[in-house]
Protein backbone atom coordinates (compact mmCIF):
# COMPACT_ATOMS: atom_id res chain seq x y z
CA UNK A 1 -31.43 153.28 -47.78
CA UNK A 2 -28.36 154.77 -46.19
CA UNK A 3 -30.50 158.33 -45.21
CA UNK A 4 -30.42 157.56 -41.66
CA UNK A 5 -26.87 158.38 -41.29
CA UNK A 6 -27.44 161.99 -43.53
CA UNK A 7 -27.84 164.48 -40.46
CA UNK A 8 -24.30 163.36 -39.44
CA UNK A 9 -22.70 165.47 -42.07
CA UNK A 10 -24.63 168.71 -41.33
CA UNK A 11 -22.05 168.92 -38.68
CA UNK A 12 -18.88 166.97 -40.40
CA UNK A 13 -18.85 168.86 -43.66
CA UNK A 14 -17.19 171.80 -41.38
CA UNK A 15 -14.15 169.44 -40.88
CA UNK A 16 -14.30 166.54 -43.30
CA UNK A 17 -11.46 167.58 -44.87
CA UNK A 18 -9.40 167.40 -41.84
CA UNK A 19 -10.59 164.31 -40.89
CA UNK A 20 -9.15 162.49 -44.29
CA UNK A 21 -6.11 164.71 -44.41
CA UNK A 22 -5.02 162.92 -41.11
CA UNK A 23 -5.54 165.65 -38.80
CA UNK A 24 -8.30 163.39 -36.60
CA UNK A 25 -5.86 161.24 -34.64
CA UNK A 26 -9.17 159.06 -34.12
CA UNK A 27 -9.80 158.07 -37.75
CA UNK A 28 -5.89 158.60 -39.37
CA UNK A 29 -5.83 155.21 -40.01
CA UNK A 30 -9.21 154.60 -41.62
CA UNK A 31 -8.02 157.45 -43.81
CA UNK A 32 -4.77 156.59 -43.99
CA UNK A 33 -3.48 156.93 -47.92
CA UNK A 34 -6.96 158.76 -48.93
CA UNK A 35 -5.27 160.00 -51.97
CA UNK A 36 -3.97 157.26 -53.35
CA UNK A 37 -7.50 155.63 -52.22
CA UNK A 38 -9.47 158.01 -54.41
CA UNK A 39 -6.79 158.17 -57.45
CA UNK A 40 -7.38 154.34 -57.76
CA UNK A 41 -11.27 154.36 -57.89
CA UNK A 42 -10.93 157.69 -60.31
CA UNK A 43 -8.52 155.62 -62.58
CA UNK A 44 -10.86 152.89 -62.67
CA UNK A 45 -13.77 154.50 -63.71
CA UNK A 46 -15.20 154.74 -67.41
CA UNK A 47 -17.51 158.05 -68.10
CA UNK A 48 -20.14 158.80 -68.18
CA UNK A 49 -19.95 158.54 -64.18
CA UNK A 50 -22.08 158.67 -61.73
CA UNK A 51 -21.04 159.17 -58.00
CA UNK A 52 -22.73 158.61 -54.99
CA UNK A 53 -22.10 160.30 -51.61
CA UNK A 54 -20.20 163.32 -53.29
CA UNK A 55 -19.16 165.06 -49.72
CA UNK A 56 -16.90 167.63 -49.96
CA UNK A 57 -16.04 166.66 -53.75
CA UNK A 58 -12.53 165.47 -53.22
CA UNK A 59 -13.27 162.14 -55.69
CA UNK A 60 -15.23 164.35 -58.12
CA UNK A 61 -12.22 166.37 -58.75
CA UNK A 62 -9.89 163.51 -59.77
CA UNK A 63 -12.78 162.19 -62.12
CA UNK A 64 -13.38 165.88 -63.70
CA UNK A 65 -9.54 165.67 -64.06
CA UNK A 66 -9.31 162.95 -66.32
CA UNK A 67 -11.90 164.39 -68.33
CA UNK A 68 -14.87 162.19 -67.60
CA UNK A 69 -18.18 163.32 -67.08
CA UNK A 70 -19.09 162.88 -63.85
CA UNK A 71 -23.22 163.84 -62.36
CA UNK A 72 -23.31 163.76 -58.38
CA UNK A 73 -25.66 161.94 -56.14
CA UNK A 74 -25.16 163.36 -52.38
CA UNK A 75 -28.22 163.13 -50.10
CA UNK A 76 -26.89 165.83 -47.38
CA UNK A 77 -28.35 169.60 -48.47
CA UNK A 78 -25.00 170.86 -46.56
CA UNK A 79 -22.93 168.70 -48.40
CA UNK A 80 -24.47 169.69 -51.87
CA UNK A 81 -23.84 173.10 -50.86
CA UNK A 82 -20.47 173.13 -50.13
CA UNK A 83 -20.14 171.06 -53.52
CA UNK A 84 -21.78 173.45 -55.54
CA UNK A 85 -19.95 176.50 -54.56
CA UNK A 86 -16.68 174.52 -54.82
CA UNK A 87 -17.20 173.09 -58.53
CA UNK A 88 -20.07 175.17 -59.67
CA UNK A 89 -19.63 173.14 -63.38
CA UNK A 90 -20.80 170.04 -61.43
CA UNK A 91 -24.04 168.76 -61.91
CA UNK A 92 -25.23 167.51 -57.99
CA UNK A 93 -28.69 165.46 -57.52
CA UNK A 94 -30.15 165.01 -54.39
CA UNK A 95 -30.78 160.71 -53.95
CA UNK A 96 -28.83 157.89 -52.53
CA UNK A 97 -27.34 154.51 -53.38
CA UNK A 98 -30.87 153.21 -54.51
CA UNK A 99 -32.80 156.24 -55.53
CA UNK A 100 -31.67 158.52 -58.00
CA UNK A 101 -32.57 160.16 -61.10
CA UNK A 102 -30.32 161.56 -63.80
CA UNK A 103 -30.45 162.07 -67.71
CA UNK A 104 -26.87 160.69 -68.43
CA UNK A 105 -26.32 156.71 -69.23
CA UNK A 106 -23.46 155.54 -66.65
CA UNK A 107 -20.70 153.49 -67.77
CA UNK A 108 -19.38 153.60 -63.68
CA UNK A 109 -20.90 154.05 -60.68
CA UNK A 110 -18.25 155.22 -57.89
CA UNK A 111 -18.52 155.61 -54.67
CA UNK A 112 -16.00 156.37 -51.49
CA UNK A 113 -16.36 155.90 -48.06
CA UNK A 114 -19.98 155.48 -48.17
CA UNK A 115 -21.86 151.97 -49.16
CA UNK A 116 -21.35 150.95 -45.73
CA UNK A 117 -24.41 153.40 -45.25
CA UNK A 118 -26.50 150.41 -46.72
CA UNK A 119 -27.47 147.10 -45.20
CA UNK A 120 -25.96 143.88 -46.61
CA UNK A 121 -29.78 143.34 -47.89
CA UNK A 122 -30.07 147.06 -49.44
CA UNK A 123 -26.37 146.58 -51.22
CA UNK A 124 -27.40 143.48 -52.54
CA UNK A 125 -30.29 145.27 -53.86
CA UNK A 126 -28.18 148.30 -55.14
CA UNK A 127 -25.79 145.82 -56.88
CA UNK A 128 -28.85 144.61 -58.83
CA UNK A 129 -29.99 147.68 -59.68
CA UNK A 130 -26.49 148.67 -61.45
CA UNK A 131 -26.37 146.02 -63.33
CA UNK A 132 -29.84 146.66 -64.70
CA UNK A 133 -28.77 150.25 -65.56
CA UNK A 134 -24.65 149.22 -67.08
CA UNK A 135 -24.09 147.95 -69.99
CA UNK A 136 -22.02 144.99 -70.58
CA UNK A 137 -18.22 146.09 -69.14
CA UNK A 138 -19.56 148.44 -67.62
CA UNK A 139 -18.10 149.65 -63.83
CA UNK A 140 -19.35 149.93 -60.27
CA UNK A 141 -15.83 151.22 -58.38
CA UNK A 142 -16.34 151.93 -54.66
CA UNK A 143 -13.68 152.40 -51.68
CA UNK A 144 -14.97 151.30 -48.70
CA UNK A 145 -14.24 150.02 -45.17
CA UNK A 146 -14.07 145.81 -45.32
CA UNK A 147 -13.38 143.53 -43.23
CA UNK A 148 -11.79 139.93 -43.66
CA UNK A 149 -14.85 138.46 -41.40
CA UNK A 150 -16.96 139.09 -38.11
CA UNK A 151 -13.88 138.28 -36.06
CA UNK A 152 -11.41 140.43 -37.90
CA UNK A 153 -14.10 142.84 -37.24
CA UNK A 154 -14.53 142.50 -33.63
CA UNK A 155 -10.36 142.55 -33.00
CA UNK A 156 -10.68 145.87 -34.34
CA UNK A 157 -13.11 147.09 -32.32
CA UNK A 158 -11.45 145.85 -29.42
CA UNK A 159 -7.89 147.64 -30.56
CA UNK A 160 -9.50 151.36 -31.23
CA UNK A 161 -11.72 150.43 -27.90
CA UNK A 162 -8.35 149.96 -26.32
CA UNK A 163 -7.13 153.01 -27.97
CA UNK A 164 -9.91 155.15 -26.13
CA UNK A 165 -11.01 155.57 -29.84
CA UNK A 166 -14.76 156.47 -28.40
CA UNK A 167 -15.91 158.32 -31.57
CA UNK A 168 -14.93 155.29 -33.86
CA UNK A 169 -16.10 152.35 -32.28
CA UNK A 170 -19.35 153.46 -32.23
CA UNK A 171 -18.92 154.36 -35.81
CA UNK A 172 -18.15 150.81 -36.40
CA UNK A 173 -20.87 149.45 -34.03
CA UNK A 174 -23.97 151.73 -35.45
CA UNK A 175 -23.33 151.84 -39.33
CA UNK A 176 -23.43 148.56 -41.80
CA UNK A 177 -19.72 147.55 -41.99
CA UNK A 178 -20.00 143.94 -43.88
CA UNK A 179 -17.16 141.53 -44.42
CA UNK A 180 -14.84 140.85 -47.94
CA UNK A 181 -16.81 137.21 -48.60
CA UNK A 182 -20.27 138.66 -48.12
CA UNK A 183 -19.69 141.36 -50.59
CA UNK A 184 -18.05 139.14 -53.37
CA UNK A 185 -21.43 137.20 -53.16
CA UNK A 186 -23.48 140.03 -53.19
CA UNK A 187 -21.48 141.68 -56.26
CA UNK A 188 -21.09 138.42 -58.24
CA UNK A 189 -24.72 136.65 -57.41
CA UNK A 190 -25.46 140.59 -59.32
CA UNK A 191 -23.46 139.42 -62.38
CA UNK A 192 -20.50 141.31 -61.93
CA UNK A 193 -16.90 140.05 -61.76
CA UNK A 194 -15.03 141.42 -58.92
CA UNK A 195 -11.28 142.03 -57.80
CA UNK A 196 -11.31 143.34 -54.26
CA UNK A 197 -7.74 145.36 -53.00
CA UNK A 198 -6.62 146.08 -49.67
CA UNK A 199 -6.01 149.51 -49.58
CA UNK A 200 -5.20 150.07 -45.56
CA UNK A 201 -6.52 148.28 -42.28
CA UNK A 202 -9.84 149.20 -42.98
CA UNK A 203 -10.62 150.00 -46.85
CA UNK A 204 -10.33 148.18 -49.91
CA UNK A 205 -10.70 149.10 -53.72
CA UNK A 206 -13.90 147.27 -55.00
CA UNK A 207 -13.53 146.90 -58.57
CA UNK A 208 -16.59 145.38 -60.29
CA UNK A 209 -16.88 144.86 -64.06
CA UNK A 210 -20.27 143.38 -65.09
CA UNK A 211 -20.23 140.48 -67.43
């Protein structure tokens, strides 16, 4: 359910925020236009929201800023801690992509730079699950890494390989990066509608409205 990759961040919340501000040469361009990234999956969203894979709170904040209510779901205990002290008006659950409990009724789920934490299998399974939970136009609004198909994916990890881009590849070879058709079946097989935007090389704006 995405929790094998948690201990990761007991070590990356120190420096997250350098890593998407572009300071880590290694992953600039997976975070290249983060801003503009997370302003697009903020403007997209309908509240009551729920977010998965908080982090260091940087999407939170442009929610809260268009006045939506916004509960967390982060599974890292550093994570939620850092969180906390930086938006202590933040509600912040500890659960994941498929297990989580909360009191509010979601009109969005949102999500950035995380699903890829789940199996093709387990988001197929997640994508079922919000559409049990939304009502009808209802959201589910994630940014996260795509790729055009198993070969697009493999020239990429041949160019950071090439790159000396150590860090990255295996990144890209250990965690659950799926391609754009298998996740436009997965989201509309679900019930949802989807528009899917190419953001950078590596992440697009999933936008998916259920029907």
């Amino acid at each position: 359910m995405g929790r094998e990759f948690v201990g990761i961040f007991d070590e990356w919340v120190h420096t997250y925020d350098d890593s998407v501000s572009g300071k880590d040469e290694e992953y600039k361009d997976v975070f290249m236009k983060y801003n503009e990234i997370l302003q697009a999956v903020a403007d997209a969203a309908i509240g009551p929201v729920i977010e998965f894979g908080v982090g260091t709170g940087n999407l939170t904040e442009k929610l809260l800023s268009r006045g939506l209510e916004v509960v967390g779901i982060e599974p890292n205990q550093a994570m939620r801690e850092v969180v906390a002290e930086k938006m202590k008006e933040l509600t912040v659950m500890d659960g994941d992509f498929l297990e989580f409990e909360t009191a509010i009724k979601p009109r969005s789920f949102v999500s950035s730079y995380a699903f890829h934490h789940l199996t093709d299998t387990e988001k197929a399974q997640a994508f079922q699950l919000y559409a049990e939970q939304l009502p009808a136009g209802g959201k589910v609004v994630f940014a996260d890494t795509l790729f055009a198909s198993e070969a697009a994916k493999k020239e990429i990890i041949a160019f950071e390989q090439a790159r000396g881009h150590a860090n990255l590849v295996e990144d890209l070879n250990r965690e659950y990066y799926t391609t754009v058709p298998v996740m436009e079946k997965l989201i509309t097989d679900a019930g949802f509608t989807v528009e899917l935007s190419k953001m950078n090389n590596y992440v697009y704006l999933i936008d998916a409205t259920k029907k």
